[in-house]
PDB file of N, CA and C in Angstrom:
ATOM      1  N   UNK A   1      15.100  -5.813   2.095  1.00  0.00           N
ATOM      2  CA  UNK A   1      13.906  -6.631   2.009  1.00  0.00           C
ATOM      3  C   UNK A   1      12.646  -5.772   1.916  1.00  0.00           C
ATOM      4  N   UNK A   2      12.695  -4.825   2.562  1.00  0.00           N
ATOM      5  CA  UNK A   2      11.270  -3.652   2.953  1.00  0.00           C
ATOM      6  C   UNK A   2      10.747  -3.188   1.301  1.00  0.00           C
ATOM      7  N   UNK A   3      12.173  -2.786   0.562  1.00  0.00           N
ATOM      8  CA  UNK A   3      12.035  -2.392  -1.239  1.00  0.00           C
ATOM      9  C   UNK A   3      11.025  -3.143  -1.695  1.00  0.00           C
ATOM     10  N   UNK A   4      11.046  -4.485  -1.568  1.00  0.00           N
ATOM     11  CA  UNK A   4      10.092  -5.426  -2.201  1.00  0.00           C
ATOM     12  C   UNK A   4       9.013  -5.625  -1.351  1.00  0.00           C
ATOM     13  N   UNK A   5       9.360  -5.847  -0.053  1.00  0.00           N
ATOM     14  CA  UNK A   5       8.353  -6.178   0.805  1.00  0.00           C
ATOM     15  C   UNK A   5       6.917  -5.873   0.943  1.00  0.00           C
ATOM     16  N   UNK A   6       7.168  -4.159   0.774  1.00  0.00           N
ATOM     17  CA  UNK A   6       6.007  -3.345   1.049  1.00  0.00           C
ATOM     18  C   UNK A   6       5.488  -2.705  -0.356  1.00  0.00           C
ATOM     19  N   UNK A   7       6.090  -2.845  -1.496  1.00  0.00           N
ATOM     20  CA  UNK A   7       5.435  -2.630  -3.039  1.00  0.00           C
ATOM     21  C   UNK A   7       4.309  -3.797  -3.140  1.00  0.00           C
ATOM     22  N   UNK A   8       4.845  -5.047  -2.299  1.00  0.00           N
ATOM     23  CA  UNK A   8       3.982  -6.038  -2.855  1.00  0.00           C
ATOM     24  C   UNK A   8       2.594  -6.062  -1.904  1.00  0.00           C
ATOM     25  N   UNK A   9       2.990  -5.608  -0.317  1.00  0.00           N
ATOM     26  CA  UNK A   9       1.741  -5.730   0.682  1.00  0.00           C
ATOM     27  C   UNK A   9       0.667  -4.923  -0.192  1.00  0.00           C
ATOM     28  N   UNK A  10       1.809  -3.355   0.052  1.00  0.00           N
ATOM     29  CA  UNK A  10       0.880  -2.252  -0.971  1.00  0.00           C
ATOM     30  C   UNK A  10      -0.463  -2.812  -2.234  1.00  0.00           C
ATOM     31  N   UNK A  11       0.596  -3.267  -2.861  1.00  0.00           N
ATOM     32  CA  UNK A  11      -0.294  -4.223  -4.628  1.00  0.00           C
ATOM     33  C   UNK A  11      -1.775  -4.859  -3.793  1.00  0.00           C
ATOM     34  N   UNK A  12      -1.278  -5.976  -2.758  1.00  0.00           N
ATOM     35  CA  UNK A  12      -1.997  -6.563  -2.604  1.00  0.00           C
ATOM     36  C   UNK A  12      -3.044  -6.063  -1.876  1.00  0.00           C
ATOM     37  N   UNK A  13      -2.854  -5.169  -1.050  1.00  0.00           N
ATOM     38  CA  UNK A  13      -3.575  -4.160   0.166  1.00  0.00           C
ATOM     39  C   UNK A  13      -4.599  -3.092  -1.201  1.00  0.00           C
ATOM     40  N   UNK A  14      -4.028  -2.798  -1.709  1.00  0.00           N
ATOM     41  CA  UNK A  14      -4.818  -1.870  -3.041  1.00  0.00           C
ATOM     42  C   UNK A  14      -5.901  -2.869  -3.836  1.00  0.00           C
ATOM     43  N   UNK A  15      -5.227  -4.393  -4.711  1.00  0.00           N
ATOM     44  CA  UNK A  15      -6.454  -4.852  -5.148  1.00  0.00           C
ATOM     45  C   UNK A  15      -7.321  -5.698  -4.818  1.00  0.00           C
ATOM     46  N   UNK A  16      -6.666  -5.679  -3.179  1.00  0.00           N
ATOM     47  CA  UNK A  16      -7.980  -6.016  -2.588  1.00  0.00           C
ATOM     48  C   UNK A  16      -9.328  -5.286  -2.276  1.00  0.00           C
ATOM     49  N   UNK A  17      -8.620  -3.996  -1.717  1.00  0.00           N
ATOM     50  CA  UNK A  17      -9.834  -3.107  -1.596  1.00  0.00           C
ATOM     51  C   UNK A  17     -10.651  -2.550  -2.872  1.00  0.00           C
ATOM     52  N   UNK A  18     -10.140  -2.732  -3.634  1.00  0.00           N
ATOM     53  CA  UNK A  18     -10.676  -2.006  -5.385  1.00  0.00           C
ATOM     54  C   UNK A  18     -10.920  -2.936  -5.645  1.00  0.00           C
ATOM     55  N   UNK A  19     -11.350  -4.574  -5.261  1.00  0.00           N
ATOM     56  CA  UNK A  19     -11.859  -5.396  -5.895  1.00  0.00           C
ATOM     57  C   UNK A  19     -13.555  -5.044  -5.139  1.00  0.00           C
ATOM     58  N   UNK A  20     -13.261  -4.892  -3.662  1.00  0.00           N
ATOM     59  CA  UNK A  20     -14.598  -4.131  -3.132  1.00  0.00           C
ATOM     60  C   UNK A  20     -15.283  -2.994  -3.757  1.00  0.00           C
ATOM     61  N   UNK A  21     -14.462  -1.887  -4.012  1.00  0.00           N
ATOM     62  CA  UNK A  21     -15.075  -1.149  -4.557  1.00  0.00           C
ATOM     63  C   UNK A  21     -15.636  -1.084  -6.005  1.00  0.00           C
ATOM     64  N   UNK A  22     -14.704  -2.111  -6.839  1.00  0.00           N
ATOM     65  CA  UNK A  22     -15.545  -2.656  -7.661  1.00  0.00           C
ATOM     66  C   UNK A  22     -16.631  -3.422  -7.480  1.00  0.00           C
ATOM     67  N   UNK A  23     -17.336  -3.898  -6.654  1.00  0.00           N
ATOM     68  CA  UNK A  23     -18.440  -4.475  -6.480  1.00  0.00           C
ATOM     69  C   UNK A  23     -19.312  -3.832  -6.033  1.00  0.00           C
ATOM     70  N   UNK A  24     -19.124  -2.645  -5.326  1.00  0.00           N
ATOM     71  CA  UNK A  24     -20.135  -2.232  -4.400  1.00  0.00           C
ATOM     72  C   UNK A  24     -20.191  -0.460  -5.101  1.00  0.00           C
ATOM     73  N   UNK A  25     -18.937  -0.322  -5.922  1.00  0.00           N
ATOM     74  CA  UNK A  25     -19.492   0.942  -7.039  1.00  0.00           C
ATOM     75  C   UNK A  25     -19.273   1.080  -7.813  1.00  0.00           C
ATOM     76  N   UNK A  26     -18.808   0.072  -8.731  1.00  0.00           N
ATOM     77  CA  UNK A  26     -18.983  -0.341  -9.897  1.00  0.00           C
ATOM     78  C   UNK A  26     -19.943  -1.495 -10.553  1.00  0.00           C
ATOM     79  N   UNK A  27     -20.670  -2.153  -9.776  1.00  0.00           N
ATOM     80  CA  UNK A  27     -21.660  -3.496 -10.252  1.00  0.00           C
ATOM     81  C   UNK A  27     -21.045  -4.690 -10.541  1.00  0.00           C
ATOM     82  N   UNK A  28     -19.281  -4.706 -10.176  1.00  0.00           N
ATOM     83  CA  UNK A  28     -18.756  -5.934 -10.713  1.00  0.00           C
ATOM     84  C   UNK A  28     -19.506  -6.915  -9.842  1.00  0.00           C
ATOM     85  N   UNK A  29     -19.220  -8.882 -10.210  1.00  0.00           N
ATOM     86  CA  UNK A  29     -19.915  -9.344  -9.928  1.00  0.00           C
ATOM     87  C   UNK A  29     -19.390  -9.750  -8.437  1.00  0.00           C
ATOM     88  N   UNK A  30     -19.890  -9.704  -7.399  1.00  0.00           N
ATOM     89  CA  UNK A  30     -19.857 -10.393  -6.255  1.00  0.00           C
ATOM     90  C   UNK A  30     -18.642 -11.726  -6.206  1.00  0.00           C
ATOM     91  N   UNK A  31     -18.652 -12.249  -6.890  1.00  0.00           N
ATOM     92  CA  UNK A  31     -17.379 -13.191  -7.227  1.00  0.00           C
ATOM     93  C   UNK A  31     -16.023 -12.362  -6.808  1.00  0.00           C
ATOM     94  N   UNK A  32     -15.949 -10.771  -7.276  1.00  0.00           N
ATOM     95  CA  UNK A  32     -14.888 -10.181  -6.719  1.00  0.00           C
ATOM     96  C   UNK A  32     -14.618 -10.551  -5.640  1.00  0.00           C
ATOM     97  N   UNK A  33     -15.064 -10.354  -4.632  1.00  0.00           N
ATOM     98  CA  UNK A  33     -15.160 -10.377  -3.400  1.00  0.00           C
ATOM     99  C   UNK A  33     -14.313 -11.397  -3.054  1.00  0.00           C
ATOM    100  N   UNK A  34     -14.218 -12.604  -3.300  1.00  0.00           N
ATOM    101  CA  UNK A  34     -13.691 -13.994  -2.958  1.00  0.00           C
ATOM    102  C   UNK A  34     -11.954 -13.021  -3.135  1.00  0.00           C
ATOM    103  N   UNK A  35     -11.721 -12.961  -4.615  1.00  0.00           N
ATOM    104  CA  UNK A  35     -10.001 -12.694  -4.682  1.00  0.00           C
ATOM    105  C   UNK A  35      -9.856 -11.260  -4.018  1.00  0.00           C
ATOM    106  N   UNK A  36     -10.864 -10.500  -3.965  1.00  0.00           N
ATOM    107  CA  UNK A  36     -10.465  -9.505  -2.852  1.00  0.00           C
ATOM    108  C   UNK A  36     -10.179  -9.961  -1.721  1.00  0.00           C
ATOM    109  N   UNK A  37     -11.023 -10.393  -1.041  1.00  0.00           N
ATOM    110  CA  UNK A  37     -10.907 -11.401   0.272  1.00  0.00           C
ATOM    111  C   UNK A  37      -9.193 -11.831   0.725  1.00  0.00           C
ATOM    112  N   UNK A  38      -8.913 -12.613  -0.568  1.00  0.00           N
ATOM    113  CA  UNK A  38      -7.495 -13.173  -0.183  1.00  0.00           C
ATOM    114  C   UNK A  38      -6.493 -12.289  -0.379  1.00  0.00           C
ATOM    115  N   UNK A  39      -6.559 -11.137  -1.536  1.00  0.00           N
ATOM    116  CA  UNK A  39      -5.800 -10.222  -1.500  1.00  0.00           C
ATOM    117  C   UNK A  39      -5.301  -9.391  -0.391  1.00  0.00           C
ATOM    118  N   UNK A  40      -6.524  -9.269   0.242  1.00  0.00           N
ATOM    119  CA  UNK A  40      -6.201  -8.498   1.565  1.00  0.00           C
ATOM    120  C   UNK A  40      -5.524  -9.580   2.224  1.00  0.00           C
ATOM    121  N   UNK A  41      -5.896 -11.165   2.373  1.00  0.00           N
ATOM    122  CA  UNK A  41      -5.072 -11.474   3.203  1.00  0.00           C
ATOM    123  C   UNK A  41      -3.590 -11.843   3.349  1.00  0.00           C
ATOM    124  N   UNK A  42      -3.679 -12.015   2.125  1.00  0.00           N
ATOM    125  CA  UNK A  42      -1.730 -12.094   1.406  1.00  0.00           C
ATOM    126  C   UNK A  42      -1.236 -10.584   2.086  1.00  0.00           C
ATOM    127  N   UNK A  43      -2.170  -9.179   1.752  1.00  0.00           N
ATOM    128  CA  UNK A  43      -1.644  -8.310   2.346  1.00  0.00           C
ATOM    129  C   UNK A  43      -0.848  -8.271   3.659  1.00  0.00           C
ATOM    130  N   UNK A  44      -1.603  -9.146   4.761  1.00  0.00           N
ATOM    131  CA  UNK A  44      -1.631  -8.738   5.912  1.00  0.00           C
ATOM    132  C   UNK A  44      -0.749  -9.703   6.309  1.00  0.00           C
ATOM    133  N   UNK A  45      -0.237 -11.136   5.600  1.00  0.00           N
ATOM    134  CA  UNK A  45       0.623 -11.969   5.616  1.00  0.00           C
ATOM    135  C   UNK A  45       1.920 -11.336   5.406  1.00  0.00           C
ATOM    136  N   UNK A  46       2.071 -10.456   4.487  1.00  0.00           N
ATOM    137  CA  UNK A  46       3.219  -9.910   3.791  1.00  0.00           C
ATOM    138  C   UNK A  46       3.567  -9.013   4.957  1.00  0.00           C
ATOM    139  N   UNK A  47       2.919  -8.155   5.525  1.00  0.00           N
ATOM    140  CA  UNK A  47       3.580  -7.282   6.541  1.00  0.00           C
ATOM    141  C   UNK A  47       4.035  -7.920   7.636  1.00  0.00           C
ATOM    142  N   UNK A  48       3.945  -8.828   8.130  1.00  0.00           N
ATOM    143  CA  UNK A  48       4.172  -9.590   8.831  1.00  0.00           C
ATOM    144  C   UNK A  48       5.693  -9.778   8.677  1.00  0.00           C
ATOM    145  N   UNK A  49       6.372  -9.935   7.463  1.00  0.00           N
ATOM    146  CA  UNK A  49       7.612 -10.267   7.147  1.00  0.00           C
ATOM    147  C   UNK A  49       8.564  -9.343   7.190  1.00  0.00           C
ATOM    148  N   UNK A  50       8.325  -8.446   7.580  1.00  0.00           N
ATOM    149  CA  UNK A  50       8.623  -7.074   7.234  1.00  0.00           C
ATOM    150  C   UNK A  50      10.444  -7.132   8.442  1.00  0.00           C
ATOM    151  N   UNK A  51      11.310  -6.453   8.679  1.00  0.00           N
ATOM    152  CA  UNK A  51      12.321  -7.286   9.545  1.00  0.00           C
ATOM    153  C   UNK A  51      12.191  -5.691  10.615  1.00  0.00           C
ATOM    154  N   UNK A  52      11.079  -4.797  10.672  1.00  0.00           N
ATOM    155  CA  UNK A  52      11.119  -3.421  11.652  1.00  0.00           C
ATOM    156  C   UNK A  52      11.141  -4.250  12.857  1.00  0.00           C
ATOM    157  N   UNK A  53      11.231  -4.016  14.115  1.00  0.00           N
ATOM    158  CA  UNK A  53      11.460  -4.292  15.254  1.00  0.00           C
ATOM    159  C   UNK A  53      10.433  -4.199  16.085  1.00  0.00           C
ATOM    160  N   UNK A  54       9.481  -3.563  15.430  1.00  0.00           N
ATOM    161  CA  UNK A  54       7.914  -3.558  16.433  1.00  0.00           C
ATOM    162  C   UNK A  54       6.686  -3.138  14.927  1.00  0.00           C
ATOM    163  N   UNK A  55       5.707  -3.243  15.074  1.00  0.00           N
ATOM    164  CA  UNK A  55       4.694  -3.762  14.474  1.00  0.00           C
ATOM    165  C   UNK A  55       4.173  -2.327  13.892  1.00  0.00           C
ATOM    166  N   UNK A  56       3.996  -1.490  14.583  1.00  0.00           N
ATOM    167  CA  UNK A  56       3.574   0.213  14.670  1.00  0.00           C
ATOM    168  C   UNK A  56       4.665   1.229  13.266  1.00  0.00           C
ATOM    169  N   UNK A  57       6.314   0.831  13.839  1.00  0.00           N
ATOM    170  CA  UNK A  57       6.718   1.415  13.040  1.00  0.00           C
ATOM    171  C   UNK A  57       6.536   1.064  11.606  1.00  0.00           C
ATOM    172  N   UNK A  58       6.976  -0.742  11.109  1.00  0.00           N
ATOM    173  CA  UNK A  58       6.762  -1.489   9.783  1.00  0.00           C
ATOM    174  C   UNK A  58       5.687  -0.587   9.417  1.00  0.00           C
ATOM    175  N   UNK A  59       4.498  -0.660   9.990  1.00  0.00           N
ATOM    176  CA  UNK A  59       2.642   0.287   9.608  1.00  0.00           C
ATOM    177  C   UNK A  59       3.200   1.628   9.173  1.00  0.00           C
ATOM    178  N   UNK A  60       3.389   2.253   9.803  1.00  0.00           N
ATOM    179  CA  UNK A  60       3.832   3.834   9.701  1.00  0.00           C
ATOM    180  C   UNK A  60       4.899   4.064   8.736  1.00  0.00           C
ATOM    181  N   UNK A  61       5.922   3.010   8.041  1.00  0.00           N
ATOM    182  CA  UNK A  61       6.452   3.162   7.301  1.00  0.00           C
ATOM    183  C   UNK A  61       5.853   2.869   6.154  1.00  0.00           C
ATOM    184  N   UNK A  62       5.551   1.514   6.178  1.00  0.00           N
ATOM    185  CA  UNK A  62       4.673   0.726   5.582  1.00  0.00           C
ATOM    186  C   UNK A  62       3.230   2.001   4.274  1.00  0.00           C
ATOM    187  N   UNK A  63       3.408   2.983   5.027  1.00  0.00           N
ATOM    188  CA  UNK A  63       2.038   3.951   4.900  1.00  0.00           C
ATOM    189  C   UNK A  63       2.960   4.782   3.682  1.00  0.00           C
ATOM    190  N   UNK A  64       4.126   5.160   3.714  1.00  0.00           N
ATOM    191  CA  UNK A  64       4.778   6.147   2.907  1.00  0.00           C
ATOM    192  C   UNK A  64       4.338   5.433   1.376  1.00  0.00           C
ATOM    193  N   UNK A  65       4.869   4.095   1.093  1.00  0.00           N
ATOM    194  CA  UNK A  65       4.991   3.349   0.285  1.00  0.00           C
ATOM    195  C   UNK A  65       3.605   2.744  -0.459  1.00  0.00           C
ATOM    196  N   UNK A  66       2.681   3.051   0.737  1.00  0.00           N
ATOM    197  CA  UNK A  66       1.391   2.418   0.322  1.00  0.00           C
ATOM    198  C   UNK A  66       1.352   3.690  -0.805  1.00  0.00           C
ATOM    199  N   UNK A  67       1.437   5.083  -0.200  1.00  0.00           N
ATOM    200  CA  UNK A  67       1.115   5.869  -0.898  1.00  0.00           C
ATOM    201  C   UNK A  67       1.549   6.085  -2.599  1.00  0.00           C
ATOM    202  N   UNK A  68       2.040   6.109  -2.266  1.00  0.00           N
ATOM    203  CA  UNK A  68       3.539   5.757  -3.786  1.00  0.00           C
ATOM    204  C   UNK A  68       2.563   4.487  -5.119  1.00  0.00           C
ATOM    205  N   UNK A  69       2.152   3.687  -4.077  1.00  0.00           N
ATOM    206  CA  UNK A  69       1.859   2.703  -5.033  1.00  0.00           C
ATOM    207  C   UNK A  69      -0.018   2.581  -5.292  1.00  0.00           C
ATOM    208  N   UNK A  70      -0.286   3.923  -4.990  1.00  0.00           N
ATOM    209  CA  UNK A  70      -2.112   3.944  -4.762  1.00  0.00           C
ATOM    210  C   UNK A  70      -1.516   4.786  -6.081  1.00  0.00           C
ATOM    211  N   UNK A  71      -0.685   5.740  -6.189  1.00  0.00           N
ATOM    212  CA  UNK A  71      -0.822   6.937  -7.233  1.00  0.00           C
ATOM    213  C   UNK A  71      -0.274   6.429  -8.344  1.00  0.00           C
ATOM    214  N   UNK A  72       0.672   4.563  -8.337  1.00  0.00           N
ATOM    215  CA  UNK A  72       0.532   3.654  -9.390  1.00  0.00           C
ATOM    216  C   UNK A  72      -0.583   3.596  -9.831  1.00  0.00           C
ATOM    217  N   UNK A  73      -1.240   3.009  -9.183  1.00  0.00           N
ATOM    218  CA  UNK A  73      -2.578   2.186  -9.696  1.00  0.00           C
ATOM    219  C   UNK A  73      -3.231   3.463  -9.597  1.00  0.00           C
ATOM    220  N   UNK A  74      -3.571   4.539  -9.503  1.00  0.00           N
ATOM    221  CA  UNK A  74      -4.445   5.610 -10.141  1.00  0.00           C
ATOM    222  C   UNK A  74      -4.330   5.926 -11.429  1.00  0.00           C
ATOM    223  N   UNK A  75      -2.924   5.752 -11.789  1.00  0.00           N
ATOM    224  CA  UNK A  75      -2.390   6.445 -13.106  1.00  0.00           C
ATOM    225  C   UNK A  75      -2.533   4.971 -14.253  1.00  0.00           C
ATOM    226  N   UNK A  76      -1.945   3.353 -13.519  1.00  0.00           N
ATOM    227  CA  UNK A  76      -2.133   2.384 -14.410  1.00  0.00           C
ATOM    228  C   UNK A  76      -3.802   1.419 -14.650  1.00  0.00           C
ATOM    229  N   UNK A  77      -4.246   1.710 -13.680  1.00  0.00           N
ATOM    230  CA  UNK A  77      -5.315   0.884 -13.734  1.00  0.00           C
ATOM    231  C   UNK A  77      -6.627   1.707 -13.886  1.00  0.00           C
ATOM    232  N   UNK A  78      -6.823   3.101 -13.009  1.00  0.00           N
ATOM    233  CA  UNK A  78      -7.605   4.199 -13.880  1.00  0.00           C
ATOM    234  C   UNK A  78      -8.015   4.950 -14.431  1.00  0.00           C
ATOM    235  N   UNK A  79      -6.410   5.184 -14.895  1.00  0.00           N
ATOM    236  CA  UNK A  79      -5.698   6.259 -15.943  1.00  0.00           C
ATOM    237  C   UNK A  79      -5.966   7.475 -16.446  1.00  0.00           C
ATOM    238  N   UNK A  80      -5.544   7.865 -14.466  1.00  0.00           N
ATOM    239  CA  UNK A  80      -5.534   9.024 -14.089  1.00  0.00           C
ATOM    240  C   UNK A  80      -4.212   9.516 -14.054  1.00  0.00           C
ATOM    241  N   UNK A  81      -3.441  10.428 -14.588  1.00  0.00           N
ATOM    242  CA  UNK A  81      -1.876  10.499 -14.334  1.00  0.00           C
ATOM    243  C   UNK A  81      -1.894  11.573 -12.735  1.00  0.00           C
ATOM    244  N   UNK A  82      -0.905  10.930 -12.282  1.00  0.00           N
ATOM    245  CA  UNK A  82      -0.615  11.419 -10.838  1.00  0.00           C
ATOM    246  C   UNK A  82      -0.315  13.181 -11.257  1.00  0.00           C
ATOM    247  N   UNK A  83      -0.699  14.194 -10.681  1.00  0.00           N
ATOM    248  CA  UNK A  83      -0.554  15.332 -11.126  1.00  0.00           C
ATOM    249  C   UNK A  83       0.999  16.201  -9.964  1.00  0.00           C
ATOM    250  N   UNK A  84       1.670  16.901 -10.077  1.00  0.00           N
ATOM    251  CA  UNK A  84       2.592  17.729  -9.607  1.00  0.00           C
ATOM    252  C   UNK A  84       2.528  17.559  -8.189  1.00  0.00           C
ATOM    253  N   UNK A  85       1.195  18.064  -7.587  1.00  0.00           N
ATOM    254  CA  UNK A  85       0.737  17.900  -5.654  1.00  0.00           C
ATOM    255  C   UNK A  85       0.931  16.127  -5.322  1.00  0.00           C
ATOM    256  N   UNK A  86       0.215  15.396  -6.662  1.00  0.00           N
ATOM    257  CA  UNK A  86       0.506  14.112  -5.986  1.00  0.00           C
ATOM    258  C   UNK A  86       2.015  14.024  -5.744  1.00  0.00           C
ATOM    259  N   UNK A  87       3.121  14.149  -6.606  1.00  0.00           N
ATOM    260  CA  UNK A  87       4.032  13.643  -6.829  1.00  0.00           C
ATOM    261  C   UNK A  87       5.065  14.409  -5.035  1.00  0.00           C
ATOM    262  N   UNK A  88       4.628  15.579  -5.447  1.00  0.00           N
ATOM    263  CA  UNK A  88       5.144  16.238  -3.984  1.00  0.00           C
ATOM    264  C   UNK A  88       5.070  15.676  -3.036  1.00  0.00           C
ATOM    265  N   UNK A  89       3.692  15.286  -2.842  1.00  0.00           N
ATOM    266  CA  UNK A  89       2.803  14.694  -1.341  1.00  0.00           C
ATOM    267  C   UNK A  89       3.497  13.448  -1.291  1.00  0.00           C
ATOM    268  N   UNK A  90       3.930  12.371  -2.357  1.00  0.00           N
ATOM    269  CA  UNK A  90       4.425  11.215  -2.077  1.00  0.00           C
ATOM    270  C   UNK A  90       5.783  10.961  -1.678  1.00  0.00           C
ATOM    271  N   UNK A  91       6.911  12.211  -2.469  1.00  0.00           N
ATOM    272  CA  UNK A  91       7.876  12.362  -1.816  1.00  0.00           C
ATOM    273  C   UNK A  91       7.926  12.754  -0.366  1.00  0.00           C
ATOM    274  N   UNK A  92       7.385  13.460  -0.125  1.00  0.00           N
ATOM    275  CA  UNK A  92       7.350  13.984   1.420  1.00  0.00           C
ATOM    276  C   UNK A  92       6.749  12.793   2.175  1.00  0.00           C
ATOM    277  N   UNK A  93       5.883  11.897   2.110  1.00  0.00           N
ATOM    278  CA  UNK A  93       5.358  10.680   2.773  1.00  0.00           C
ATOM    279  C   UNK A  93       6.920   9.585   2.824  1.00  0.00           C
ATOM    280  N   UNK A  94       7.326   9.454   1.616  1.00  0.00           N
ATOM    281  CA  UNK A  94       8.423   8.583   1.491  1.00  0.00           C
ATOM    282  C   UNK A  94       9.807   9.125   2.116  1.00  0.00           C
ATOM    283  N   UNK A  95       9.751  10.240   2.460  1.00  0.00           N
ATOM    284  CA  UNK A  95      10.978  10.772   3.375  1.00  0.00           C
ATOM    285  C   UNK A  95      10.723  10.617   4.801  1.00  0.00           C
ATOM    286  N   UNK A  96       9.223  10.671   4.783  1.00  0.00           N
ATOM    287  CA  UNK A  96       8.960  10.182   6.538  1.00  0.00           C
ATOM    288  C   UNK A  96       8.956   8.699   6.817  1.00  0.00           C
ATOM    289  N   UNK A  97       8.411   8.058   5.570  1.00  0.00           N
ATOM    290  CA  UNK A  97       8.831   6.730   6.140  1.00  0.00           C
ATOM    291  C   UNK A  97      10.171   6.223   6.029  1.00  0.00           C
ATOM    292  N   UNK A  98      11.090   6.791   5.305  1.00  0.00           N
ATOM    293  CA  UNK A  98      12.167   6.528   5.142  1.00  0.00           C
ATOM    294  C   UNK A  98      12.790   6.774   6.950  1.00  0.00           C
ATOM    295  N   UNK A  99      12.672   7.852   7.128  1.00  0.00           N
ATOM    296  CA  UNK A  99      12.868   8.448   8.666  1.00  0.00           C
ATOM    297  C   UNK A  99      12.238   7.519   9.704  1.00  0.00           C
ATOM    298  N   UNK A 100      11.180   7.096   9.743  1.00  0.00           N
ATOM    299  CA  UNK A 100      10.746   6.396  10.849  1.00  0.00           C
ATOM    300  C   UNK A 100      11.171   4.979  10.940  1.00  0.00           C
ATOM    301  N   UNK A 101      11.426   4.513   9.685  1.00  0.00           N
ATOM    302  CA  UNK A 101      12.202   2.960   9.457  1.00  0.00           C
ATOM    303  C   UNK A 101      13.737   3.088   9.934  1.00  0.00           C
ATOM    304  N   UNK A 102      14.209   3.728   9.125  1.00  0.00           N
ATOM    305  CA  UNK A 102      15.667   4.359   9.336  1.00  0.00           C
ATOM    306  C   UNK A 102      16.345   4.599   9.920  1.00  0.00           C
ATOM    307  N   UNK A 103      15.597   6.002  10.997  1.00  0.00           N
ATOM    308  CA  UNK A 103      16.221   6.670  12.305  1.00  0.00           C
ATOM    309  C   UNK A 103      16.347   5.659  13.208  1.00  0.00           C
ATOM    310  N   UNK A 104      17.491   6.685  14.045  1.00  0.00           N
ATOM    311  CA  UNK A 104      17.923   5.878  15.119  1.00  0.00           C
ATOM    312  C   UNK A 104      16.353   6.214  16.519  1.00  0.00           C
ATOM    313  N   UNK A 105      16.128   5.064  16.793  1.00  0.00           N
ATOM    314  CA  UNK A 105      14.875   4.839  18.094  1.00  0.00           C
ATOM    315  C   UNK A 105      15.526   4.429  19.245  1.00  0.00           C
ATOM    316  N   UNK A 106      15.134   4.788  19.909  1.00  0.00           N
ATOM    317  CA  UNK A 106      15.290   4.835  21.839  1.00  0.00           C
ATOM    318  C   UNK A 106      15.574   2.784  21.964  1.00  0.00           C
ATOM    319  N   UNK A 107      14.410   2.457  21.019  1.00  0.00           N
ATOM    320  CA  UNK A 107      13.776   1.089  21.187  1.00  0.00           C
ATOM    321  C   UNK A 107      13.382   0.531  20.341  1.00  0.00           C
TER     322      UNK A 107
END
């Protein structure tokens, strides 16, 4: 469930905030704001669903994946291609969240 789960919080967690930053540094129109608004909140709905066992780890895993899908939308939406360090840095994020979801916990 987490495969899909957290590509989509991610999506939604990303164009929400870049709908802000389109408004506030790019001049888009204030209207952003409204579907940013809900974007974030679908975000925060979506983690919620997540099946981790406490709230901290889902986040901390949750974070590997965000990453993964910011260096999407760098490369598709401001077409920037992710360079060699990104690609490193995201594997190594996605092996820790893989580990912190994964591993065996006390609790």
């Amino acid at each position: 469930m987490n495969a899909l789960l957290f590509p989509a919080a991610a999506l939604a967690e990303i164009a929400g905030c870049f709908a802000f930053w389109a408004v506030l540094r790019e001049g888009k129109p204030p209207l952003w704001l409204a579907g940013g608004s809900l974007s974030l909140l679908l975000f925060a709905f979506l983690l919620t669903l997540s099946p981790a066992n406490t709230a901290g780890r889902s986040y901390a895993a949750y974070g590997g994946v965000y990453i993964l899908t910011a260096l999407l939308w760098l490369w598709a939406v401001e077409g920037v291609r992710p360079d060699a360090r990104d690609m490193t840095g995201v594997l190594l994020c996605l092996a820790g969240a893989a580990l912190i979801l994964f591993g065996p916990h006390k609790n």
